[in-house]
Protein backbone atom coordinates (compact mmCIF):
# COMPACT_ATOMS: atom_id res chain seq x y z
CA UNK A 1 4.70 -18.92 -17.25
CA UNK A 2 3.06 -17.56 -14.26
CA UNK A 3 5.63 -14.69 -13.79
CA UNK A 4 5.34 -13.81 -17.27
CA UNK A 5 1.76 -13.32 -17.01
CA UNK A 6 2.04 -11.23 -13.95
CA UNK A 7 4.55 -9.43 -15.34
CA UNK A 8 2.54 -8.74 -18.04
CA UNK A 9 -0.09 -7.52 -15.97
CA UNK A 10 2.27 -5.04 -13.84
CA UNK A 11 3.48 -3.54 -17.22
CA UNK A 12 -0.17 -2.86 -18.75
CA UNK A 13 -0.63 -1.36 -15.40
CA UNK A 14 2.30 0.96 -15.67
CA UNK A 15 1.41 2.18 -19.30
CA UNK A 16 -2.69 2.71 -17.89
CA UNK A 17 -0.55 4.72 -14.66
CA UNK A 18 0.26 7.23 -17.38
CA UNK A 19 -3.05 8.28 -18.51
CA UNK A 20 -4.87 8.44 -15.09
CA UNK A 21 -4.70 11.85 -13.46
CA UNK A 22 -4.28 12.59 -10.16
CA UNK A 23 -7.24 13.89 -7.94
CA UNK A 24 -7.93 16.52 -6.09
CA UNK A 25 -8.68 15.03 -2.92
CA UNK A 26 -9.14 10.99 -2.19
CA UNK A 27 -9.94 8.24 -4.60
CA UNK A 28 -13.30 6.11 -3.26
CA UNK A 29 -14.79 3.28 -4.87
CA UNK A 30 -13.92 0.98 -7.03
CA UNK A 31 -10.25 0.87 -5.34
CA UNK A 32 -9.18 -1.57 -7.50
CA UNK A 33 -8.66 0.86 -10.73
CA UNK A 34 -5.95 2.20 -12.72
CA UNK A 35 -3.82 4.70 -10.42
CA UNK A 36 -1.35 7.72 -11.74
CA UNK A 37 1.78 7.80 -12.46
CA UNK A 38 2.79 10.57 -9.69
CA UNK A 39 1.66 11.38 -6.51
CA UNK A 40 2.15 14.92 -5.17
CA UNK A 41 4.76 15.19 -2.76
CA UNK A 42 6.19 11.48 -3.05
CA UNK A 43 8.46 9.79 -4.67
CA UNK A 44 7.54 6.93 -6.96
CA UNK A 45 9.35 3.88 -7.70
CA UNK A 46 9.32 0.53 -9.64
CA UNK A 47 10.09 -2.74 -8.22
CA UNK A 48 13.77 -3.08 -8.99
CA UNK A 49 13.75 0.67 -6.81
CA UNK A 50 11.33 -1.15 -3.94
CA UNK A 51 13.87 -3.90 -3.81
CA UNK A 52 16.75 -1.75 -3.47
CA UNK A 53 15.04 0.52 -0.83
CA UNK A 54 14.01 -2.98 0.92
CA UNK A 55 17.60 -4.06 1.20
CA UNK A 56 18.90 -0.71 2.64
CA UNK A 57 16.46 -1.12 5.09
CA UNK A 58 13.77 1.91 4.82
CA UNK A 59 10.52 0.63 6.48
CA UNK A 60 7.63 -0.04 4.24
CA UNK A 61 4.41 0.36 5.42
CA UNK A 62 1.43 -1.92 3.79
CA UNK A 63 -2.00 -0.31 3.98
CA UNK A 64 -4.31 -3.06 2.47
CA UNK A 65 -7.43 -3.49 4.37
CA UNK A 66 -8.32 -5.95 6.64
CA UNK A 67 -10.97 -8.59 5.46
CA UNK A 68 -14.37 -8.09 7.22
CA UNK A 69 -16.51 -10.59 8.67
CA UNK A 70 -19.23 -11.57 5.58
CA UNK A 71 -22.69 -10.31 6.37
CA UNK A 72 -25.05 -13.14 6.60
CA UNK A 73 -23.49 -15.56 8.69
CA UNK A 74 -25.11 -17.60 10.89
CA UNK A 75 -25.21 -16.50 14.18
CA UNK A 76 -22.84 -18.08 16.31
CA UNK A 77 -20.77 -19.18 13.45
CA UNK A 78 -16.90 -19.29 13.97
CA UNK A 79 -15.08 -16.82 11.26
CA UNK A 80 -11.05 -16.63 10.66
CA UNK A 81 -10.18 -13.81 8.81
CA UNK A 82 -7.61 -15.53 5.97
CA UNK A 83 -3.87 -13.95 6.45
CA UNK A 84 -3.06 -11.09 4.86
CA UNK A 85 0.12 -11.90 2.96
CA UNK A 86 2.66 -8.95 2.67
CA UNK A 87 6.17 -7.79 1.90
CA UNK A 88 8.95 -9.09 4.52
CA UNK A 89 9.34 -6.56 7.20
CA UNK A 90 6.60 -4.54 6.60
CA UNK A 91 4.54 -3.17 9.13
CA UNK A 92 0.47 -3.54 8.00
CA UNK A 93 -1.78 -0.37 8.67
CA UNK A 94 -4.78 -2.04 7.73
CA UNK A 95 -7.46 0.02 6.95
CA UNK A 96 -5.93 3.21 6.44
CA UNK A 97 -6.17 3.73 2.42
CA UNK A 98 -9.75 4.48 2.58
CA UNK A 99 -11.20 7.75 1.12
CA UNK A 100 -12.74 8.52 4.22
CA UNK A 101 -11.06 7.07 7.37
CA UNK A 102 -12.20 7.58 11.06
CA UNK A 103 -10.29 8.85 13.43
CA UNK A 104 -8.95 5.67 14.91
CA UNK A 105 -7.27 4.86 11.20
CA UNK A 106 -5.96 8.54 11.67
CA UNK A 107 -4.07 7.56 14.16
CA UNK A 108 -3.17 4.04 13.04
CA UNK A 109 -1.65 6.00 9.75
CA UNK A 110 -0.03 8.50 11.94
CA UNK A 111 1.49 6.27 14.84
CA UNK A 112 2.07 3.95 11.79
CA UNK A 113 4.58 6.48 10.21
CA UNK A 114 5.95 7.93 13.01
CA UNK A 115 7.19 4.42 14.44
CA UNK A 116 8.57 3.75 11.03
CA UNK A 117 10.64 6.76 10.52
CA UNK A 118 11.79 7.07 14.18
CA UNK A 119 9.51 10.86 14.38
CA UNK A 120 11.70 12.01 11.48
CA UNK A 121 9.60 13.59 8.81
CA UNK A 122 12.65 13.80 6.00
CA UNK A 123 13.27 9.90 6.34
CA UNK A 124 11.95 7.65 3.83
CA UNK A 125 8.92 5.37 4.23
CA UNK A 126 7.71 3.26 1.35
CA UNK A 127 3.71 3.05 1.12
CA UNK A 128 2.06 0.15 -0.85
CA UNK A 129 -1.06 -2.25 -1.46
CA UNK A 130 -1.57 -4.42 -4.77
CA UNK A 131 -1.07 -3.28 -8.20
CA UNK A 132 -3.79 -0.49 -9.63
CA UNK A 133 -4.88 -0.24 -5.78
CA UNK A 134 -5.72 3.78 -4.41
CA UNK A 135 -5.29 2.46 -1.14
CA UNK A 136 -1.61 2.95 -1.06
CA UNK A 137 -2.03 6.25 -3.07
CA UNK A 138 -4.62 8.06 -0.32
CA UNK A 139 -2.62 6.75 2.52
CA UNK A 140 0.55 8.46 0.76
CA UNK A 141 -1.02 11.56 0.38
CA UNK A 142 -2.16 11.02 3.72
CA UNK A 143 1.72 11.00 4.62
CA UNK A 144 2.08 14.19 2.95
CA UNK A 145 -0.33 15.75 3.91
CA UNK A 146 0.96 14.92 7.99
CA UNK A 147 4.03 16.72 6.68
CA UNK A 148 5.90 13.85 5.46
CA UNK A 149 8.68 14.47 3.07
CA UNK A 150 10.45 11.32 2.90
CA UNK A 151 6.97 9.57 1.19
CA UNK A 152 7.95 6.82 -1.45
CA UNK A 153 4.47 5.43 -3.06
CA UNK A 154 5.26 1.80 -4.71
CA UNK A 155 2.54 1.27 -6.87
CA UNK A 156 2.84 -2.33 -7.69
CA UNK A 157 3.26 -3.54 -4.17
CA UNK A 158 2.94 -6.91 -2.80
CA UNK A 159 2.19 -8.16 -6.93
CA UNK A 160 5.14 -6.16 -8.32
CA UNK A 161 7.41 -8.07 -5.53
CA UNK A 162 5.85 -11.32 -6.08
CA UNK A 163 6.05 -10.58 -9.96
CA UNK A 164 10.10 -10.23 -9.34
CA UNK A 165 10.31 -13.90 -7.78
CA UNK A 166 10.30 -12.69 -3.77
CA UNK A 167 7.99 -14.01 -0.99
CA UNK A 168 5.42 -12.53 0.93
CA UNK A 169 4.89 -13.52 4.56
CA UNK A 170 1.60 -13.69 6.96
CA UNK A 171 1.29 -9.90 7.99
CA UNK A 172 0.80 -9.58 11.45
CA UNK A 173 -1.61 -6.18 12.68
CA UNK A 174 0.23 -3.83 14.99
């Protein structure tokens, strides 16, 4: 019953995907919002194409932020950031989906891909954060933009693959 309902969810995501348009430059706040179908540049896939890719083993690359430290605490209070659960194998940029990223995410993105795909532009890297998330979609066109050609944008991300019955694991930061 569960996966129906996500499943559910991932398809009335899809159809929104169709009417959204893409930007001109970065998507800020909310990030949690219905994202195009397309993304200049990139490829885009479904899950059952993620899953595939995932087998033949091109790196994916999950750009979901890390979870900040709540204002307010107490001082001297002890705070664990929760894990961050993600796709097996894939390498988390945290941080680097933002509309406007410092330099250090820069090069997090950028050290990020070039790891991944081994300094070859043309080689495929998938990109990908939650369902109706920009994050995945600015750090694509990020890719792009760096002179990536091989850029595959999975929109559904960690939901889609959870939707389709496959685990996530505890990401670990590079």
């Amino acid at each position: 019953m569960i996966r129906l309902a996500a499943l559910a969810l991932i398809l009335s995501a899809a159809m929104a995907q169709a009417q959204v348009p893409e930007p001109q430059g970065f998507h800020g706040e909310p990030y949690k919002s219905p994202v195009p179908a397309t993304l200049s540049g990139a490829r885009v896939v479904d899950t059952p194409q993620a899953l595939v890719l995932h087998d033949q083993g091109v790196p994916f690359l999950d750009v979901m932020p890390r979870q900040k430290r709540p204002d307010g605490l107490p001082e001297g209070t002890i705070w664990n950031a929760p894990p961050h659960m993600t796709i097996p194998g894939a390498t988390w940029l945290y941080d680097t989906g933002y509309d406007r990223i410092s330099s250090v995410e820069e090069n997090r993105l950028a050290e990020g891909l070039e790891h991944a795909t081994k300094g070859d532009k043309a080689a495929p890297v998938v990109l990908f954060c939650r369902t109706d998330c920009w994050m995945s979609w600015n750090a694509g066109k990020r890719a792009v933009q760096l002179g990536y050609s091989g850029v595959i944008w999975y929109p559904a991300g960690s939901d889609g693959w959870q939707a389709a019955g496959r685990e996530l694991v505890t990401a670990v930061a590079p």
